[in-house]
C-alpha atoms as a PDB file:
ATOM      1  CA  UNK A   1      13.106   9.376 -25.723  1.00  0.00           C
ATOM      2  CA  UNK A   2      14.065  11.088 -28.929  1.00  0.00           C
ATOM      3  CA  UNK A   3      14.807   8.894 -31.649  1.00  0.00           C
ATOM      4  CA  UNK A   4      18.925   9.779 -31.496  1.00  0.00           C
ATOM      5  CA  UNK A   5      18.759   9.038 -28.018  1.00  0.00           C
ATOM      6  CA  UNK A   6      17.326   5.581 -29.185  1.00  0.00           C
ATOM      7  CA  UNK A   7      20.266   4.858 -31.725  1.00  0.00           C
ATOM      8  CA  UNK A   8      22.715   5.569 -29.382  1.00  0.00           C
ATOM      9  CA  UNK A   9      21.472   3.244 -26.432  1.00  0.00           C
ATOM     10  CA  UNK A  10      20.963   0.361 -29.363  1.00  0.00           C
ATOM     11  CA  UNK A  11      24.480   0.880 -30.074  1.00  0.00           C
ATOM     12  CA  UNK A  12      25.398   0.905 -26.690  1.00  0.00           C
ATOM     13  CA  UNK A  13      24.006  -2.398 -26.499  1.00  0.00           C
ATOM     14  CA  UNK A  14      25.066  -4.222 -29.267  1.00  0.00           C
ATOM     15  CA  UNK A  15      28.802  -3.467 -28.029  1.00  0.00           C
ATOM     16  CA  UNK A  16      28.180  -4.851 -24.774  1.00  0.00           C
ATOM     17  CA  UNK A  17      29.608  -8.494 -24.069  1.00  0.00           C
ATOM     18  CA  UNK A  18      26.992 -11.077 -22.721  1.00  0.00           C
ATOM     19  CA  UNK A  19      29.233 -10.439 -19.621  1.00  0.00           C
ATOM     20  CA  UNK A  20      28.628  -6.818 -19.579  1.00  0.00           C
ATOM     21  CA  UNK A  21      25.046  -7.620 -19.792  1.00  0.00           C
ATOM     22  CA  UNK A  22      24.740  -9.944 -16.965  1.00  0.00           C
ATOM     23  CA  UNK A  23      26.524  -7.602 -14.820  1.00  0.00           C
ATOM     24  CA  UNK A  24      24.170  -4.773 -15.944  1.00  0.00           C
ATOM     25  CA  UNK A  25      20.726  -7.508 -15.085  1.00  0.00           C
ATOM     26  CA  UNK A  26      22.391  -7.651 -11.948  1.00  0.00           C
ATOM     27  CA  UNK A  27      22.937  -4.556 -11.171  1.00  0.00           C
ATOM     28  CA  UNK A  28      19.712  -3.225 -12.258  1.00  0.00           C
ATOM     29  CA  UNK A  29      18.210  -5.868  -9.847  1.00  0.00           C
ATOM     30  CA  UNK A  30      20.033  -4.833  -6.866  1.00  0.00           C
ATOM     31  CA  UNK A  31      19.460  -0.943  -7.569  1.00  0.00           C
ATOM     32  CA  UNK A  32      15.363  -2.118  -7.988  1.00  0.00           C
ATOM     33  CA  UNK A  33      15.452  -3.815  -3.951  1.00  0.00           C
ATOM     34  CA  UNK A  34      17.288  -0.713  -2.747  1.00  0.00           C
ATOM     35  CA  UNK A  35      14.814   1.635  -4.721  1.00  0.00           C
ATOM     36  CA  UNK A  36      11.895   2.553  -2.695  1.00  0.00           C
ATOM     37  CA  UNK A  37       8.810   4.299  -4.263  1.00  0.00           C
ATOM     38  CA  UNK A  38       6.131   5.636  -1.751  1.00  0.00           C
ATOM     39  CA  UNK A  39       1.997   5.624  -2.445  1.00  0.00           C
ATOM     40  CA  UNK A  40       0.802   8.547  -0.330  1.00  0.00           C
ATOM     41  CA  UNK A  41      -2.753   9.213   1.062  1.00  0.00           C
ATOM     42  CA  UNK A  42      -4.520  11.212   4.427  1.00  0.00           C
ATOM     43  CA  UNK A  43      -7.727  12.536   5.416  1.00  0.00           C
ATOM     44  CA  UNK A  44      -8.903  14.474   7.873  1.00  0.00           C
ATOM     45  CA  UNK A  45     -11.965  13.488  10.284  1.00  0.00           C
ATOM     46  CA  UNK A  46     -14.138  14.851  12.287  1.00  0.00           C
ATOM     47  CA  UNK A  47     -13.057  12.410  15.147  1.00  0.00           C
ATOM     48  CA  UNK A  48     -11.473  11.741  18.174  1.00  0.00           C
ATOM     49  CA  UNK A  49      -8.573  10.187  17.642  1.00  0.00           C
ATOM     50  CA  UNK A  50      -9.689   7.971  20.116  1.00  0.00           C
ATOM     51  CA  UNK A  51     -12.200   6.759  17.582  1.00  0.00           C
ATOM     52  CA  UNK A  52     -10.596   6.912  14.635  1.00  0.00           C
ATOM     53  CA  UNK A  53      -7.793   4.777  16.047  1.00  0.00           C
ATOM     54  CA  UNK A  54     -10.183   2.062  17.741  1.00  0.00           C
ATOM     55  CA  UNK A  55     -11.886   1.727  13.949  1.00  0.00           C
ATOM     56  CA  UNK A  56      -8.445   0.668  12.403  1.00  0.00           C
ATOM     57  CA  UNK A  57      -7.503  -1.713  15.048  1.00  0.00           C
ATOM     58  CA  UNK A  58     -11.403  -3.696  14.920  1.00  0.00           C
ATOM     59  CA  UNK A  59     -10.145  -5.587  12.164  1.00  0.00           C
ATOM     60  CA  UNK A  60     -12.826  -7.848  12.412  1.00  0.00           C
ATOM     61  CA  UNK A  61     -15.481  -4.856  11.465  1.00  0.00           C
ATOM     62  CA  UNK A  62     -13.550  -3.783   8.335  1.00  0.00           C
ATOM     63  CA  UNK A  63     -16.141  -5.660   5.868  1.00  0.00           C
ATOM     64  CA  UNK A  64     -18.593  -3.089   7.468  1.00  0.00           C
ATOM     65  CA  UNK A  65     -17.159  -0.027   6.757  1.00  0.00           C
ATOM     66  CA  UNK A  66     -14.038  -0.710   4.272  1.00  0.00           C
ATOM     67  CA  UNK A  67     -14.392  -1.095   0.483  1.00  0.00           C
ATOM     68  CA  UNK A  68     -11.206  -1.996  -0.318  1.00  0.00           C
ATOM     69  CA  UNK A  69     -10.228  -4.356   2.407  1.00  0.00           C
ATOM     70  CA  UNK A  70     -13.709  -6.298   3.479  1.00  0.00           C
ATOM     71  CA  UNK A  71     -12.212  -8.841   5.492  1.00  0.00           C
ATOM     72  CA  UNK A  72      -8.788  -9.950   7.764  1.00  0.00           C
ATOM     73  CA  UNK A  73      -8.356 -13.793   8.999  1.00  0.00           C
ATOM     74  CA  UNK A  74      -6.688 -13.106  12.188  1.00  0.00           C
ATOM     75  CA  UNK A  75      -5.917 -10.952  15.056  1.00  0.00           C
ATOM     76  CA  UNK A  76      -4.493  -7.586  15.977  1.00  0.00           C
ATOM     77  CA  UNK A  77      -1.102  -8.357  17.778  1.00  0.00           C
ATOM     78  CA  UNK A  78       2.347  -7.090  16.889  1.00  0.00           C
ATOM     79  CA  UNK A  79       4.114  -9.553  14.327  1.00  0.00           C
ATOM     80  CA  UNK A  80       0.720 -11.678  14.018  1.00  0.00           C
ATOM     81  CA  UNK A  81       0.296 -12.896  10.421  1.00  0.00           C
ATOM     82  CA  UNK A  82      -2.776 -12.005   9.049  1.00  0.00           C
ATOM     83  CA  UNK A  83      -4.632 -12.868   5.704  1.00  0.00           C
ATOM     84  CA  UNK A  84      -5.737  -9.709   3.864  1.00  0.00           C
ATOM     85  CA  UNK A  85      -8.928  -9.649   1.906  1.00  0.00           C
ATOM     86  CA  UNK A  86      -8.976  -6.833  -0.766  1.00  0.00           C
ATOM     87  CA  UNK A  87     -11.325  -5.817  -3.572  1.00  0.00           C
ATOM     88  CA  UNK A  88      -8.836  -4.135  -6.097  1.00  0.00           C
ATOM     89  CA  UNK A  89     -10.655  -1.867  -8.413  1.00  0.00           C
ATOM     90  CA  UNK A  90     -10.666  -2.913 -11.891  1.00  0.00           C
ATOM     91  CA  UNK A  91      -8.315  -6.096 -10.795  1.00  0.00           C
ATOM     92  CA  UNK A  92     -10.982  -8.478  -8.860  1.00  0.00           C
ATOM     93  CA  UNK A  93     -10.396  -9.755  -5.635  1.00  0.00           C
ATOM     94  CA  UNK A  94      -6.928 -10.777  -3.944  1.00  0.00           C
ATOM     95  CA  UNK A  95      -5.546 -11.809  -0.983  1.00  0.00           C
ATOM     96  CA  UNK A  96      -2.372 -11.641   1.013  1.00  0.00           C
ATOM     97  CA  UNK A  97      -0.901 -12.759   4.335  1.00  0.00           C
ATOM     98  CA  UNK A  98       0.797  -9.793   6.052  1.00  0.00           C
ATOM     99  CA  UNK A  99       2.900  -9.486   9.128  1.00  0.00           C
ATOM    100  CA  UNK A 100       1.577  -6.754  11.673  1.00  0.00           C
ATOM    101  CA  UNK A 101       4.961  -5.004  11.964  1.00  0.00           C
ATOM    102  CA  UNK A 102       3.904  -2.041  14.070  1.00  0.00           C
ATOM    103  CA  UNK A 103       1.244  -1.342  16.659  1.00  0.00           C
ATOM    104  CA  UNK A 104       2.079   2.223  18.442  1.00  0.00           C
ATOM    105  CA  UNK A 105      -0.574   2.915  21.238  1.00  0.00           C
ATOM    106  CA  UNK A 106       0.797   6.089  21.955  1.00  0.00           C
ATOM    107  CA  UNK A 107       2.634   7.141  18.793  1.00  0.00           C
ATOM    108  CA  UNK A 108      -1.040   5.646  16.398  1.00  0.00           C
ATOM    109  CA  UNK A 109       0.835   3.769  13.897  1.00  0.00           C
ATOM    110  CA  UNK A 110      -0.406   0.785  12.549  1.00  0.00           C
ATOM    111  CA  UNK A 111       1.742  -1.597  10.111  1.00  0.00           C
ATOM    112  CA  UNK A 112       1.820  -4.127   8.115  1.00  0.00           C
ATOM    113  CA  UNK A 113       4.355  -6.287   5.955  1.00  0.00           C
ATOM    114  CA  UNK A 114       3.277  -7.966   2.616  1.00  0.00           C
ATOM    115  CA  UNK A 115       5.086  -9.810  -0.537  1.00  0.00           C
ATOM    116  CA  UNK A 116       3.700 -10.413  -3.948  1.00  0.00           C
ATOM    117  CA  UNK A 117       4.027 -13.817  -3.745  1.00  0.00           C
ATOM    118  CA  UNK A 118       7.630 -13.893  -2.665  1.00  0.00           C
ATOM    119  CA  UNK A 119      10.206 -11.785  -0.822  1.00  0.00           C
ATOM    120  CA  UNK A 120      11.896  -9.274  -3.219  1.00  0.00           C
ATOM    121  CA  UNK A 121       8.838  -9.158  -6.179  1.00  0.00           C
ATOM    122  CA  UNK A 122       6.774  -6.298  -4.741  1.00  0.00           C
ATOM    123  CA  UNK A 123       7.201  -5.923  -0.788  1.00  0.00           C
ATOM    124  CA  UNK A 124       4.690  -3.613   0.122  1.00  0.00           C
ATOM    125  CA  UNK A 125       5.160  -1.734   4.022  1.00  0.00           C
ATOM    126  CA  UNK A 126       1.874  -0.314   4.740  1.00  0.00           C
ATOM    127  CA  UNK A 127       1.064   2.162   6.952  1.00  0.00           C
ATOM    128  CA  UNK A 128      -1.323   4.302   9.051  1.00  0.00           C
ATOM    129  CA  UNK A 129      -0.248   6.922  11.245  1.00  0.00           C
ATOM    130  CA  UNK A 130      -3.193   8.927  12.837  1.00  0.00           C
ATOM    131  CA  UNK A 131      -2.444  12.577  13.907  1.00  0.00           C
ATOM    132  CA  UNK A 132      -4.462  14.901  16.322  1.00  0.00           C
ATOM    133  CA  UNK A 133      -4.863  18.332  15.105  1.00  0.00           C
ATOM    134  CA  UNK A 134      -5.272  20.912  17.285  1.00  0.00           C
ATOM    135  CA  UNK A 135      -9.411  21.091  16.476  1.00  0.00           C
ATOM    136  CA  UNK A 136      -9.909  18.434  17.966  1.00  0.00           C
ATOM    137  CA  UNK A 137     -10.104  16.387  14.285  1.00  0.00           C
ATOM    138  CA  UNK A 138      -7.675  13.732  13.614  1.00  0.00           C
ATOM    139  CA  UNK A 139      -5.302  13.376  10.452  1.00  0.00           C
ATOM    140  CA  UNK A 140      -5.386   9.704   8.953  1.00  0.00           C
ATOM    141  CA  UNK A 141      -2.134   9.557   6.919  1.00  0.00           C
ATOM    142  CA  UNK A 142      -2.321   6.344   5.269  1.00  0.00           C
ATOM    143  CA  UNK A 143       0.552   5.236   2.832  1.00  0.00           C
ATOM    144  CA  UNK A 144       2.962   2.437   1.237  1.00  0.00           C
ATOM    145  CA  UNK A 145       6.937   1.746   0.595  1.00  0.00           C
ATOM    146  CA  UNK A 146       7.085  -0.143  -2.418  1.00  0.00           C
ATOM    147  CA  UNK A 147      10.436  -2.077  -3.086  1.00  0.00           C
ATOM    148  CA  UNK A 148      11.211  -4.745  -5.186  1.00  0.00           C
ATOM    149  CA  UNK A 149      12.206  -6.024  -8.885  1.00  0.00           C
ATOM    150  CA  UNK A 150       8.911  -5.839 -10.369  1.00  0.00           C
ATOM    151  CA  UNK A 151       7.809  -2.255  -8.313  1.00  0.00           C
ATOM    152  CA  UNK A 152       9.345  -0.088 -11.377  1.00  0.00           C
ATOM    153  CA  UNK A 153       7.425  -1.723 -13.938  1.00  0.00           C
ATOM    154  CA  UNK A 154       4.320  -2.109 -12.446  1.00  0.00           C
ATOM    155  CA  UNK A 155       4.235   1.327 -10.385  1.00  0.00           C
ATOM    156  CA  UNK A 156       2.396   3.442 -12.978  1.00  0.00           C
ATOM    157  CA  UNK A 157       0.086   0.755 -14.246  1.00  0.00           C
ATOM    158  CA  UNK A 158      -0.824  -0.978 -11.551  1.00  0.00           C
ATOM    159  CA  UNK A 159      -0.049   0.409  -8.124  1.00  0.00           C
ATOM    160  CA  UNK A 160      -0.681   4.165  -8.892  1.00  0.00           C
ATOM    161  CA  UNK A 161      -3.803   3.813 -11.408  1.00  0.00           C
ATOM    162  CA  UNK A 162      -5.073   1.113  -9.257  1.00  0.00           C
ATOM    163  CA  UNK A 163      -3.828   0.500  -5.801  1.00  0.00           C
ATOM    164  CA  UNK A 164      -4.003   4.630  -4.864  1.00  0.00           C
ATOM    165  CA  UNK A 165      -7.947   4.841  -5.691  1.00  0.00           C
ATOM    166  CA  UNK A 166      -8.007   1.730  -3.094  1.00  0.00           C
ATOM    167  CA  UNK A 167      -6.626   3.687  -0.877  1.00  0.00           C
ATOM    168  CA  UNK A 168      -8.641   7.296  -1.431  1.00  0.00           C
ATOM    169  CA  UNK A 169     -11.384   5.033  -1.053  1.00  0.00           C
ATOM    170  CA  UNK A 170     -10.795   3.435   2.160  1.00  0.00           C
ATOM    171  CA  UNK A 171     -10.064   6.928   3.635  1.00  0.00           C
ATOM    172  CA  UNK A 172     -13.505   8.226   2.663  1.00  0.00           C
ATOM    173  CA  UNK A 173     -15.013   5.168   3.886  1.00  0.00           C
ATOM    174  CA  UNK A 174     -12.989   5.357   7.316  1.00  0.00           C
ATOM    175  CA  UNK A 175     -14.081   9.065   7.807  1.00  0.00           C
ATOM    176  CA  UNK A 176     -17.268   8.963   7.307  1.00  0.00           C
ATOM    177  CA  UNK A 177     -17.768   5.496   9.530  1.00  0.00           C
ATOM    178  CA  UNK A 178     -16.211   7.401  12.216  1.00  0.00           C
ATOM    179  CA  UNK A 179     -18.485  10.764  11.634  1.00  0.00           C
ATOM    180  CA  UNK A 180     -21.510   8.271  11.632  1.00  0.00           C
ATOM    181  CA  UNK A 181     -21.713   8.839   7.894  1.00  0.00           C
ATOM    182  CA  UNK A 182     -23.664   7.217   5.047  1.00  0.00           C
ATOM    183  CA  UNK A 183     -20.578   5.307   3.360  1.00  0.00           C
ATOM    184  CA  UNK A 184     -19.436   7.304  -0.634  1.00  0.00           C
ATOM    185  CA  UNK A 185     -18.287   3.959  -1.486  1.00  0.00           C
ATOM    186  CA  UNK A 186     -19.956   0.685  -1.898  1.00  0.00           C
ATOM    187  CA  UNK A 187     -18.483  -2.414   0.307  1.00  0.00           C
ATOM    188  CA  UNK A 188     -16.709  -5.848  -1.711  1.00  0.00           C
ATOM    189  CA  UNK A 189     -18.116  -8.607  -1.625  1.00  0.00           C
ATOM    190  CA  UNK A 190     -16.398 -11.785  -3.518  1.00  0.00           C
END
């Protein structure tokens, strides 16, 4: 922002009633829940789909292959809740309880629902959709929807610098489990 730029939006401000400004919160707020902002990721592998699919749903063999998430308290069944383990590079270790949202046999998606704490801070969709490609590999597009009031302030400082290495990560991991690979990146443990 150049510095006139500046002046005017501090003048701006100081002419706005307390009124104005509530209205303004407000509406910044609501604009925030509707804005979505999307962490993208894929990899290809040397897989069956078959295979590659099968390794996502084991939930209970993540902590053997998956750096990022080493561990889920529950089962795979459409709208179970789940309690996610994660490792978050550079952040420590978290965990979340997330509703399976999606679980697509023949379409191979795989979702999940999660809050920061509550509803409306951070709500974070995730997903995995696998692809077969006509070699015979299979395309792991893995990826979020970020909404929430906190999502625009945290998005460059925390979910892109260090959610989206989680996420590279666990796709290196995942191909190279299911090519019977030595794993690039070391496993969590707490």
């Amino acid at each position: 922002m150049l510095p006139c730029d500046r002046w005017r939006l501090e003048a701006v401000l100081w002419q706005i009633s307390s009124r104005d400004f509530a209205r303004l919160v407000k509406r910044s707020i609501l604009d925030s829940l509707r804005t979505m902002k999307q962490l993208n990721t894929q990899v290809d592998v040397n897989a069956p789909i078959s295979q590659v699919w099968e390794a996502l749903l084991d939930l209970s063999k993540y902590g053997e292959w998956n750096p990022f998430i080493y561990q889920v308290d529950g089962s795979c069944r459409l709208n179970e809740v789940v309690t996610v383990h994660m490792h978050i590079s550079g952040k420590g270790f978290q965990q979340y309880r997330v509703k399976l949202t999606k679980i697509d046999e023949a379409a191979k998606a795989f979702y999940w629902l999660g809050h920061f704490h509550v509803r409306g801070l951070i709500d974070g969709d995730h997903r995995f959709e696998l692809l077969r490609l006509p070699d015979g590999r299979t395309r792991v597009r893995q990826y979020e929807l970020f909404r929430g009031i906190l999502v625009p302030l945290v998005w460059n400082s925390y979910i892109v610098r260090h959610l989206l290495p989680c996420f590279e990560a666990l796709n290196e991991n995942l191909k190279a489990w299911c090519e019977h690979a030595p794993l690039p990146h070391a496993l969590a443990r707490p």
